[in-house]
C-alpha atoms as a PDB file:
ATOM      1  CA  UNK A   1      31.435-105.468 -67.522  1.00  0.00           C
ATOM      2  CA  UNK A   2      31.908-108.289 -65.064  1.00  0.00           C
ATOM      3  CA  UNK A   3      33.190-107.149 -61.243  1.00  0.00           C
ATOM      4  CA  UNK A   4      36.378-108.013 -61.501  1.00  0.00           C
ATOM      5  CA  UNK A   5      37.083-107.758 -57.642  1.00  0.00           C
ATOM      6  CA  UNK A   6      34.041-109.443 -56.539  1.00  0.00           C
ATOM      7  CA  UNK A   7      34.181-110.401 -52.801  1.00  0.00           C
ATOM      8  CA  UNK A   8      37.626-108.970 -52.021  1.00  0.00           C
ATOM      9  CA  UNK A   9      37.729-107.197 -49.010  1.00  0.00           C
ATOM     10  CA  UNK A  10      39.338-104.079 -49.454  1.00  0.00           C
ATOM     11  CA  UNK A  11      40.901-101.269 -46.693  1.00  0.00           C
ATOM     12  CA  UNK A  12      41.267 -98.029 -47.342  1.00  0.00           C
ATOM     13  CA  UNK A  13      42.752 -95.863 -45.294  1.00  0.00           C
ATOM     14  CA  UNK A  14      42.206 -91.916 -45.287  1.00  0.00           C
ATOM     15  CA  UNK A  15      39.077 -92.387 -47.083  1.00  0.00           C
ATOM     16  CA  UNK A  16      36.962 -89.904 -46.242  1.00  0.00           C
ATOM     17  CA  UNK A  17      38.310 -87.375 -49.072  1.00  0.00           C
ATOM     18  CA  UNK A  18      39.924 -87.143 -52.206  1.00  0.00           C
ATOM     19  CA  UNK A  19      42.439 -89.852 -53.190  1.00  0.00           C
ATOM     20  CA  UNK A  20      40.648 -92.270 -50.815  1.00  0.00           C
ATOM     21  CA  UNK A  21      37.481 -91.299 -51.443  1.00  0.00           C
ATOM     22  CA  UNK A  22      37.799 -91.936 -55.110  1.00  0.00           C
ATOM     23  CA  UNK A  23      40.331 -95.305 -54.557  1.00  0.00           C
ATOM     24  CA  UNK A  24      36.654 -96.677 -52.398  1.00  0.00           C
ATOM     25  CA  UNK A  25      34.208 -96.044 -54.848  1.00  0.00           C
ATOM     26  CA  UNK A  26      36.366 -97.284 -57.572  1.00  0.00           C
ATOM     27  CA  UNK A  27      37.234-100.512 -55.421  1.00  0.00           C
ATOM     28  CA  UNK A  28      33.649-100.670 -54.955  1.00  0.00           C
ATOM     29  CA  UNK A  29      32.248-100.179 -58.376  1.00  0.00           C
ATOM     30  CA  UNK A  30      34.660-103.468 -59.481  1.00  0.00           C
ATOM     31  CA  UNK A  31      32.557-105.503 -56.799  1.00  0.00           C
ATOM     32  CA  UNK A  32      35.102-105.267 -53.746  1.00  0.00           C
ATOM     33  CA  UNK A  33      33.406-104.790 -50.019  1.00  0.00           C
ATOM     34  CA  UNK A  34      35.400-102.195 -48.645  1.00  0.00           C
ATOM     35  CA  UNK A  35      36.626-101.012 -45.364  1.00  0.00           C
ATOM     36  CA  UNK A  36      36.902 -97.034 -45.080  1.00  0.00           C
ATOM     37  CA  UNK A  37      38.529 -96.129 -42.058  1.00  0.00           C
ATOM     38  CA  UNK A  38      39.442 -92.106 -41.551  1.00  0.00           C
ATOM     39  CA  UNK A  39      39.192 -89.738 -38.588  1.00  0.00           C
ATOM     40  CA  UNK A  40      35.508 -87.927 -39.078  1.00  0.00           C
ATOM     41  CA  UNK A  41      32.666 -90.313 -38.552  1.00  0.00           C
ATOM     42  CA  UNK A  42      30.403 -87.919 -41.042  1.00  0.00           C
ATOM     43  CA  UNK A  43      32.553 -88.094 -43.684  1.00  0.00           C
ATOM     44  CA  UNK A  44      33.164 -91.793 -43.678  1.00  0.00           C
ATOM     45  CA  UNK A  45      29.234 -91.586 -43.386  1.00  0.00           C
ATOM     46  CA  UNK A  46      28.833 -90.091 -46.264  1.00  0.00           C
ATOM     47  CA  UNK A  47      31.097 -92.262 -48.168  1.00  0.00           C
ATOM     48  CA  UNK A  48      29.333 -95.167 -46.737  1.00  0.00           C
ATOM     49  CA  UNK A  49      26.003 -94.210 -48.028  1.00  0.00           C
ATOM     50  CA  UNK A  50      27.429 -93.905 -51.968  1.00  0.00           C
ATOM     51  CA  UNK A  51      29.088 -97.096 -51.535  1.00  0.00           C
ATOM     52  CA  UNK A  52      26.193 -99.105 -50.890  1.00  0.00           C
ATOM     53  CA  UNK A  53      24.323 -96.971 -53.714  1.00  0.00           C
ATOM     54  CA  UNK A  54      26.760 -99.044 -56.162  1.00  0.00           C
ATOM     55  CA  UNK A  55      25.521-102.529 -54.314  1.00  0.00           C
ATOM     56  CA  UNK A  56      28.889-102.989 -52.270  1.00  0.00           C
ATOM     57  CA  UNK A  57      29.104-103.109 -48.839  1.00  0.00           C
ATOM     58  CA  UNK A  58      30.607-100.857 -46.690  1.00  0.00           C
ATOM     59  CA  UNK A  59      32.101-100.560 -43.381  1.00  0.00           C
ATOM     60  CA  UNK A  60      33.167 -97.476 -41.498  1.00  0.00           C
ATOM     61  CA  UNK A  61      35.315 -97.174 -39.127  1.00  0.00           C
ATOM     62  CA  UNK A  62      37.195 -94.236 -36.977  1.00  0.00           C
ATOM     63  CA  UNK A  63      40.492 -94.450 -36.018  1.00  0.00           C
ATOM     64  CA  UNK A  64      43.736 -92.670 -35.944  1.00  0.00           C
ATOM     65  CA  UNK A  65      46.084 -94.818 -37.659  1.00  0.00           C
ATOM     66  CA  UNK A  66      49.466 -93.213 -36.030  1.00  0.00           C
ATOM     67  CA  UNK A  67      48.004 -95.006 -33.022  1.00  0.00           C
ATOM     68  CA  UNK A  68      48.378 -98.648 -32.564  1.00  0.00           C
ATOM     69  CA  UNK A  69      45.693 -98.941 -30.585  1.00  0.00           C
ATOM     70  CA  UNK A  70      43.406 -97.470 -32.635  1.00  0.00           C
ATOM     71  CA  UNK A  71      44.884-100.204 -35.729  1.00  0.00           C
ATOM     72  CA  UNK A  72      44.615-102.799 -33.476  1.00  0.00           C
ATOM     73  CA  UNK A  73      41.246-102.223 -33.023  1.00  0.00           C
ATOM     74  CA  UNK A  74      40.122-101.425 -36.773  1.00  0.00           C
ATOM     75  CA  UNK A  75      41.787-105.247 -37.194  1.00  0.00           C
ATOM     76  CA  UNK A  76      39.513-106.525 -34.298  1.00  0.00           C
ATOM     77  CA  UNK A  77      36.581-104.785 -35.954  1.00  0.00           C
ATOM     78  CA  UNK A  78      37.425-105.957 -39.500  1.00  0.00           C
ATOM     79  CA  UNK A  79      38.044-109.511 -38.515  1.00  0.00           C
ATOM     80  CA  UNK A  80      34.836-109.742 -36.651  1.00  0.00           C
ATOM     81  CA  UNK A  81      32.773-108.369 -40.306  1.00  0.00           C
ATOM     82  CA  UNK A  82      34.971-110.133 -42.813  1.00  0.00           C
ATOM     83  CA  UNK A  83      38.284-111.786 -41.242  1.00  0.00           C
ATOM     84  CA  UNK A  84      40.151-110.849 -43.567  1.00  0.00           C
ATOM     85  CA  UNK A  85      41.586-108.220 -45.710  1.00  0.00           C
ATOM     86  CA  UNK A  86      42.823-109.008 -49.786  1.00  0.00           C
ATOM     87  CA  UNK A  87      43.901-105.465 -50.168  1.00  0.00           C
ATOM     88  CA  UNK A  88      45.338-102.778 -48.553  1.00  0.00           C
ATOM     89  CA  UNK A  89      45.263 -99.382 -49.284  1.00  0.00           C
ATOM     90  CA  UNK A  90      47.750 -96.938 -47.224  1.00  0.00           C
ATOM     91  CA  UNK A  91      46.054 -93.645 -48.748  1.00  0.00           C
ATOM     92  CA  UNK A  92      46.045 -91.551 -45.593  1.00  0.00           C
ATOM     93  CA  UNK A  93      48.608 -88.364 -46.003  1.00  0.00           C
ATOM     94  CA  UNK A  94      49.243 -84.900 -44.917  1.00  0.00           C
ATOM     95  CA  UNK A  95      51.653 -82.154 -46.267  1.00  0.00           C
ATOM     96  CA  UNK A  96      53.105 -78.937 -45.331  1.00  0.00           C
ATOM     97  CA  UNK A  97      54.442 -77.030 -47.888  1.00  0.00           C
ATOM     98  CA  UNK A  98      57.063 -74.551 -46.420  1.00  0.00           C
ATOM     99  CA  UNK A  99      60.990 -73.461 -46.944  1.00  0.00           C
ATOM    100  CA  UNK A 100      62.924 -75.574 -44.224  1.00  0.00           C
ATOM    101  CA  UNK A 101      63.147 -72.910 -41.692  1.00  0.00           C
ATOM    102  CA  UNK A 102      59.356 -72.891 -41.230  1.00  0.00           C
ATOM    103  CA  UNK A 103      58.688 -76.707 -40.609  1.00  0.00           C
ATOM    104  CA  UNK A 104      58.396 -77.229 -37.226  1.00  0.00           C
ATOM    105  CA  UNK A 105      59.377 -80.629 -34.898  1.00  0.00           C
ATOM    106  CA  UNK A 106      55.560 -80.511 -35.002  1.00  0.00           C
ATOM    107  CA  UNK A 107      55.657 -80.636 -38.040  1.00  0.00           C
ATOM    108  CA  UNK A 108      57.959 -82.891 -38.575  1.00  0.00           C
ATOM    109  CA  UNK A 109      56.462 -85.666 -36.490  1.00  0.00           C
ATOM    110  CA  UNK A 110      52.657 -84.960 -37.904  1.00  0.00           C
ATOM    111  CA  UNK A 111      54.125 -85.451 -41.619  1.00  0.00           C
ATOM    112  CA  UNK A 112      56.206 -88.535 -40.510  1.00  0.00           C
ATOM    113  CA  UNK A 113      53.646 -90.212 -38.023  1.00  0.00           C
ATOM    114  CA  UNK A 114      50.523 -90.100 -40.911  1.00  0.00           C
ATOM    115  CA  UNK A 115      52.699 -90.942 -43.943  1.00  0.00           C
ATOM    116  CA  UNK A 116      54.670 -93.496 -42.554  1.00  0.00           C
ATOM    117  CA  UNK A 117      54.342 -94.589 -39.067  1.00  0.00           C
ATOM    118  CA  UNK A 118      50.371 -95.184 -40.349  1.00  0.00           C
ATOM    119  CA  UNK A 119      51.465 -97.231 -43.049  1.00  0.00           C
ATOM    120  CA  UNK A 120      53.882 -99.489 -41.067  1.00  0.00           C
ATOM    121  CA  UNK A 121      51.206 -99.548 -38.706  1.00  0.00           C
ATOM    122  CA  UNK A 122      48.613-100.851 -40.557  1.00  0.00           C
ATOM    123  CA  UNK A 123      50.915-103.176 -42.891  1.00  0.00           C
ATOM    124  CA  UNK A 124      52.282-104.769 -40.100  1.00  0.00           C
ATOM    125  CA  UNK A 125      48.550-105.412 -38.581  1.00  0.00           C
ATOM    126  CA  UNK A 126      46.886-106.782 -42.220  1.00  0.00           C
ATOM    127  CA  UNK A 127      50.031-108.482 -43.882  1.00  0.00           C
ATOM    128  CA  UNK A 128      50.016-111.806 -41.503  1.00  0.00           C
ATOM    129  CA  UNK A 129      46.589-112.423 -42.744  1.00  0.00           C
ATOM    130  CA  UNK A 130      47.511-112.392 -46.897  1.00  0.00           C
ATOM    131  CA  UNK A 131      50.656-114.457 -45.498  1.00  0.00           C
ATOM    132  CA  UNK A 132      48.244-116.444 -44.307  1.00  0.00           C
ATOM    133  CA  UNK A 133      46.273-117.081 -47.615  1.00  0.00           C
ATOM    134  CA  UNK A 134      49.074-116.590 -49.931  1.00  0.00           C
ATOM    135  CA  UNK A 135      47.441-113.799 -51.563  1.00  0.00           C
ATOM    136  CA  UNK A 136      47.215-110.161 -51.245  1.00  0.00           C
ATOM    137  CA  UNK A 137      47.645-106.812 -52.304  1.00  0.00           C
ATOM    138  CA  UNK A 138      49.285-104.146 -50.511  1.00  0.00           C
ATOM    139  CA  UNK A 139      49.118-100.207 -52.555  1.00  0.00           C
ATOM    140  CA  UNK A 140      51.345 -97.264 -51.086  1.00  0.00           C
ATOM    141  CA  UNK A 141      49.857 -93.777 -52.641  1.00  0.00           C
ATOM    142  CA  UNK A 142      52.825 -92.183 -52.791  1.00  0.00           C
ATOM    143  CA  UNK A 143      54.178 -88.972 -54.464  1.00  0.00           C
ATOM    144  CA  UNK A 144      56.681 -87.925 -56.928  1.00  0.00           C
ATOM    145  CA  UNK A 145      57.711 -86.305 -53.819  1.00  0.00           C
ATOM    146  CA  UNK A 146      59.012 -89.403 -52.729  1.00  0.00           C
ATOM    147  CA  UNK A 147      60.718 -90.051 -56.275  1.00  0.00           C
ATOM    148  CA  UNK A 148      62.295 -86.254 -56.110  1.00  0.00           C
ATOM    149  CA  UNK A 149      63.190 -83.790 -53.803  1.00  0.00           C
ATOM    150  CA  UNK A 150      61.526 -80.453 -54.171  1.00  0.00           C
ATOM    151  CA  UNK A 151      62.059 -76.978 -52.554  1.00  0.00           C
ATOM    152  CA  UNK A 152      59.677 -76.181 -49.756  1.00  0.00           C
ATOM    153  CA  UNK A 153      59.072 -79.828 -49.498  1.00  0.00           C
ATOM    154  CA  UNK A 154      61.524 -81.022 -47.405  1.00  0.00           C
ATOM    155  CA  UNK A 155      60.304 -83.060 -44.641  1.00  0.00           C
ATOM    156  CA  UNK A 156      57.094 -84.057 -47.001  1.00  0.00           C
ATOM    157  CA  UNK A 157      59.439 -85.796 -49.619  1.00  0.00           C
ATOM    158  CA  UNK A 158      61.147 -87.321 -47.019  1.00  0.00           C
ATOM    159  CA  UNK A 159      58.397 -88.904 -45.551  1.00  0.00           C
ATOM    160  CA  UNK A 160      57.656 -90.293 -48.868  1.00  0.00           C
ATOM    161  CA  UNK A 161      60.535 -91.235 -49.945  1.00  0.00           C
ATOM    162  CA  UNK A 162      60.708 -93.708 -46.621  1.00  0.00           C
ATOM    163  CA  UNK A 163      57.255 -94.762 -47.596  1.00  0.00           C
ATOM    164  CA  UNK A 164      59.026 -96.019 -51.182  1.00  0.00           C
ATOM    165  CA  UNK A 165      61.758 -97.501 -49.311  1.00  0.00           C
ATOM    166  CA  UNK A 166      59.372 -99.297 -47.214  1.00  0.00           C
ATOM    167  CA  UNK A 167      57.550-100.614 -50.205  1.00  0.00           C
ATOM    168  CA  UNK A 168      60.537-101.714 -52.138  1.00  0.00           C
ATOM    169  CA  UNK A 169      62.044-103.902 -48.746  1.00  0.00           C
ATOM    170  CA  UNK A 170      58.551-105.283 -48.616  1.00  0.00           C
ATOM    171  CA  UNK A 171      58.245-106.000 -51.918  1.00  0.00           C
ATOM    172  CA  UNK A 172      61.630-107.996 -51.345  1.00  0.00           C
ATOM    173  CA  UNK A 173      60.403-109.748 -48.300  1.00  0.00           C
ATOM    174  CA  UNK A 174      57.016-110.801 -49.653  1.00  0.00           C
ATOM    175  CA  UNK A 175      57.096-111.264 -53.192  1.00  0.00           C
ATOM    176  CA  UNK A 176      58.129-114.898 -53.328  1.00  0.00           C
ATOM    177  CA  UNK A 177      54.810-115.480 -50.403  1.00  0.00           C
ATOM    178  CA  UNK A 178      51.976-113.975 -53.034  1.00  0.00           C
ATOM    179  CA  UNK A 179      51.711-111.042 -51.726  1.00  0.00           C
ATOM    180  CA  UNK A 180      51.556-108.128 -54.568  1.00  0.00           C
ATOM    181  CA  UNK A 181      53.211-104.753 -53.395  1.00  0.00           C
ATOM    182  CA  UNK A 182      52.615-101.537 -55.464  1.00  0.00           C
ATOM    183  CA  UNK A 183      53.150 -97.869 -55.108  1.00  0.00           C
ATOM    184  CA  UNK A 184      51.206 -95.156 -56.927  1.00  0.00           C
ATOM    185  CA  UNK A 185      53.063 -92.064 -57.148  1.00  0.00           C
ATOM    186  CA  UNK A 186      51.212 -89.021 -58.485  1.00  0.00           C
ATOM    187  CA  UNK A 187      52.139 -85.321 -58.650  1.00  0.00           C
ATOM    188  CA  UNK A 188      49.639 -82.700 -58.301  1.00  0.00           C
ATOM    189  CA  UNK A 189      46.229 -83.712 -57.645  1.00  0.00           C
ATOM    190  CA  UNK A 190      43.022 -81.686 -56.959  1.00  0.00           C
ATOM    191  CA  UNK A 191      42.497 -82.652 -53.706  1.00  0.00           C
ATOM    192  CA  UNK A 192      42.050 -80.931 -49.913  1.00  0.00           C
ATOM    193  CA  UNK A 193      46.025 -82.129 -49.183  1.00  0.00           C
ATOM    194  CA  UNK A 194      47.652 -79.227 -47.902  1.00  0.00           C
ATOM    195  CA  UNK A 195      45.096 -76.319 -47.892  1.00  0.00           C
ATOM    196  CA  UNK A 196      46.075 -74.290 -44.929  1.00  0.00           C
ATOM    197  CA  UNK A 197      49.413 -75.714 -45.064  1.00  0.00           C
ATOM    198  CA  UNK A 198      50.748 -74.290 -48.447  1.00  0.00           C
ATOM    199  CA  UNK A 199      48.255 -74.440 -50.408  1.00  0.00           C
ATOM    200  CA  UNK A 200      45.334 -72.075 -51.050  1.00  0.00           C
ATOM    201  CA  UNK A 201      41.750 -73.744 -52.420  1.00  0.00           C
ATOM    202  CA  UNK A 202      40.659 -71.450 -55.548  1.00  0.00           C
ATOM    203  CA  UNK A 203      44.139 -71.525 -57.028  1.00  0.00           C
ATOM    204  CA  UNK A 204      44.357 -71.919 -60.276  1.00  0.00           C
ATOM    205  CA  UNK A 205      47.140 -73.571 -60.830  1.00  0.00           C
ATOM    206  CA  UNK A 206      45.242 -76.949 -59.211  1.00  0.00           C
ATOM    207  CA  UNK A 207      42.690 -76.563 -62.162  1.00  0.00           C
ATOM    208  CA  UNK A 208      44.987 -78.350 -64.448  1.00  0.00           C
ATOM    209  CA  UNK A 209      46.031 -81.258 -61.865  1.00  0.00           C
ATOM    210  CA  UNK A 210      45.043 -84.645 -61.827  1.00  0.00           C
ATOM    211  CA  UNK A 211      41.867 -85.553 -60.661  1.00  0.00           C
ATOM    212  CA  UNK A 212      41.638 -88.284 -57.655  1.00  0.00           C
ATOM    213  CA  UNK A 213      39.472 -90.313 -60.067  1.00  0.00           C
ATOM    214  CA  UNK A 214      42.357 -90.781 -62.122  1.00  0.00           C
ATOM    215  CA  UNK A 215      44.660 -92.016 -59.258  1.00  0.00           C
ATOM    216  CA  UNK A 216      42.139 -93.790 -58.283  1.00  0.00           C
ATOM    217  CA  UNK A 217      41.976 -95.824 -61.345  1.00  0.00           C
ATOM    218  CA  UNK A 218      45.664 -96.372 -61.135  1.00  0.00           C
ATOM    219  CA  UNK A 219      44.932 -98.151 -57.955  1.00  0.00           C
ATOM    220  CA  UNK A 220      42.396-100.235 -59.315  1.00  0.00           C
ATOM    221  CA  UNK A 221      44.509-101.009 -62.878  1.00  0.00           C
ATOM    222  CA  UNK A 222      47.534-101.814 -60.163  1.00  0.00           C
ATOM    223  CA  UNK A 223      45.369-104.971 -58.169  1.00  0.00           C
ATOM    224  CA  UNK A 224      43.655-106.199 -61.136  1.00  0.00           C
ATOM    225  CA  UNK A 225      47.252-107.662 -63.076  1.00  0.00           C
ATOM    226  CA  UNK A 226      47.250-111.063 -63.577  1.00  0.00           C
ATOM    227  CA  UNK A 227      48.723-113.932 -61.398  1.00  0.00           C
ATOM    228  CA  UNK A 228      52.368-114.046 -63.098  1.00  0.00           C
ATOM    229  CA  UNK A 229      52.731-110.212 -63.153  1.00  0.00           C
ATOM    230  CA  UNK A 230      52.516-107.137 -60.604  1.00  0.00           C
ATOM    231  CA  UNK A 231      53.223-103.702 -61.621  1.00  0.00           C
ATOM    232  CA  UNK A 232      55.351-102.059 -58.591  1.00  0.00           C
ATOM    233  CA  UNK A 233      55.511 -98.471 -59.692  1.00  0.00           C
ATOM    234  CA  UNK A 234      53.107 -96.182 -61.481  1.00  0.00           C
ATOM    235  CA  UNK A 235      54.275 -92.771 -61.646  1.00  0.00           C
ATOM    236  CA  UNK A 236      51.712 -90.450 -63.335  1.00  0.00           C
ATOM    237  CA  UNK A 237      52.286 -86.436 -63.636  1.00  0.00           C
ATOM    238  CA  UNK A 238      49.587 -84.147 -65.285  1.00  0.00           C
ATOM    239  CA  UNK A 239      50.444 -82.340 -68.158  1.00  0.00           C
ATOM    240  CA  UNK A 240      51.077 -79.104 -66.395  1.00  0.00           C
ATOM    241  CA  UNK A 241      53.880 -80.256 -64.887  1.00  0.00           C
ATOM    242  CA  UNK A 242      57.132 -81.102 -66.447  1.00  0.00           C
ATOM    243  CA  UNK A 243      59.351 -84.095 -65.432  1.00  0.00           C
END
C-alpha cells in the first residue's frame, strides 16, 4: 500500500504513551515524519527508536506544553528540522476521576491547564504556519466526556467539553483558509489515563475497552479525506459501553 502521508510533518503531542503513542506510529507507518513531544525524555526515546524501525523519521522533543515557553521553543526546534508542521495532533490529557467534593483547585487547574490551555497553546503556535500554506490539519483527541457529562467526572468533562468548543470556533474561523479541523472523541480506552487518579491498572472492566490502536486509526482515517471533504467528529464507544 502506497504511504499515503508521505513527507507530512506531523506533531504529536503527549506521545510518549497510549493514545499518542499509537496516533505516532500509525502517522508514521503512512510515511509522515513525525514530531513526538511529551514530558519523559526515555519514553519519547523509546518511541523514537520504533519510529525509525518503520523508515520514518523522528524527532523528540521535551516540553511541558501548559508552558509557553516550553511551546515556543518545541516551534523553534521544529522549524529549525522541518519548518513546518501539516498536522497537529493535541493528544496530551490527564483525568481525575472523583465525586465533586474530592477535586481539588489543584486539580482543577492540572485537568484544565493539560487539556486545554496545552491545546490553545500549541494551536495558536503551529496554525500561522498551515495559514501560511493553505493547508493543514489540526486533530483534538477528545472524549465522550466532552460530548456528555458523567458523575465523578466533573471538572474532566468540562475540560473537554471546552476543548470541543474550541474545535468547533476554529473550525469556523479556518475552514474557508484550508485548514482541516477534527475531533476524535472516544470513550474508554486501555490506556495509563487516570491510574492513580480513579482508576486502578488490572481492572477488568478496561479489558473490554478500546484499544489506542483503534483511536489511533481514527486519527489517521480523519487526515487522509479528500480535498472537498473533512470529517469533524468521530465519536467511537466500545461495545461495553452503552450510549
Amino acid at each position: 500500500m502506497a504511504e499515503r502521508l508521505q513527507d507530512r510533518i506531523a506533531l504529536v503531542t503527549g506521545a510518549s504513551r497510549g493514545i499518542g503513542y499509537a496516533t505516532a506510529l500509525a502517522l508514521a507507518k503512512e510515511g509522515a515524519q513525525v514530531v513526538i513531544t511529551a514530558r519523559t525524555q526515555e519514553d519519547l526515546d523509546a518511541l523514537a527508536k520504533e519510529v525509525k524501525s518503520l523508515g520514518a523519521r523522528a524527532l523528540p522533543v521535551v516540553a511541558d506544553l501548559t508552558q509557553p515557553d516550553d511551546v515556543a521553543r518545541l516551534k523553534e526546534t521544529v522549524s529549525d528540522e522541518f519548518g513546518r508542521v501539516d498536522i497537529l495532533v493535541n493528544n496530551a490529557g490527564v483525568a481525575k476521576y472523583a465525586p465533586l467534593s474530592e477535586i481539588t483547585v489543584e486539580d482543577y487547574d492540572w485537568m484544565m491547564n493539560v487539556n486545554m490551555r496545552a491545546t490553545f497553546l500549541c494551536t495558536k503556535a503551529f496554525l500561522p504556519w498551515m495559514l501560511e500554506r493553505g493547508e493543514g490539519w489540526i486533530v483534538m483527541v477528545g472524549s465522550v466526556a466532552g460530548l456528555n457529562g458523567f458523575p465523578n467526572e466533573t471538572v474532566y468533562c468540562a475540560s473537554k467539553h471546552a476543548q470541543i468548543g474550541f474545535a468547533r470556533a476554529l473550525d469556523g474561523e479556518v475552514r474557508e483558509k484550508g485548514i482541516k479541523v477534527s475531533v476524535i472523541a472516544p470513550g474508554g480506552v486501555e490506556t495509563h489515563l487516570a491510574y492513580g487518579t480513579g482508576r486502578t491498572p488490572g481492572d477488568p472492566n478496561h479489558k473490554n475497552f478500546l484499544e489506542a490502536e483503534a483511536v489511533a486509526d481514527a486519527v489517521v482515517y480523519a487526515v487522509l479525506q479528500p480535498p472537498k471533504g473533512r470529517i469533524f467528529l468521530i465519536g467511537m464507544r466500545p461495545m461495553s459501553e452503552s450510549l
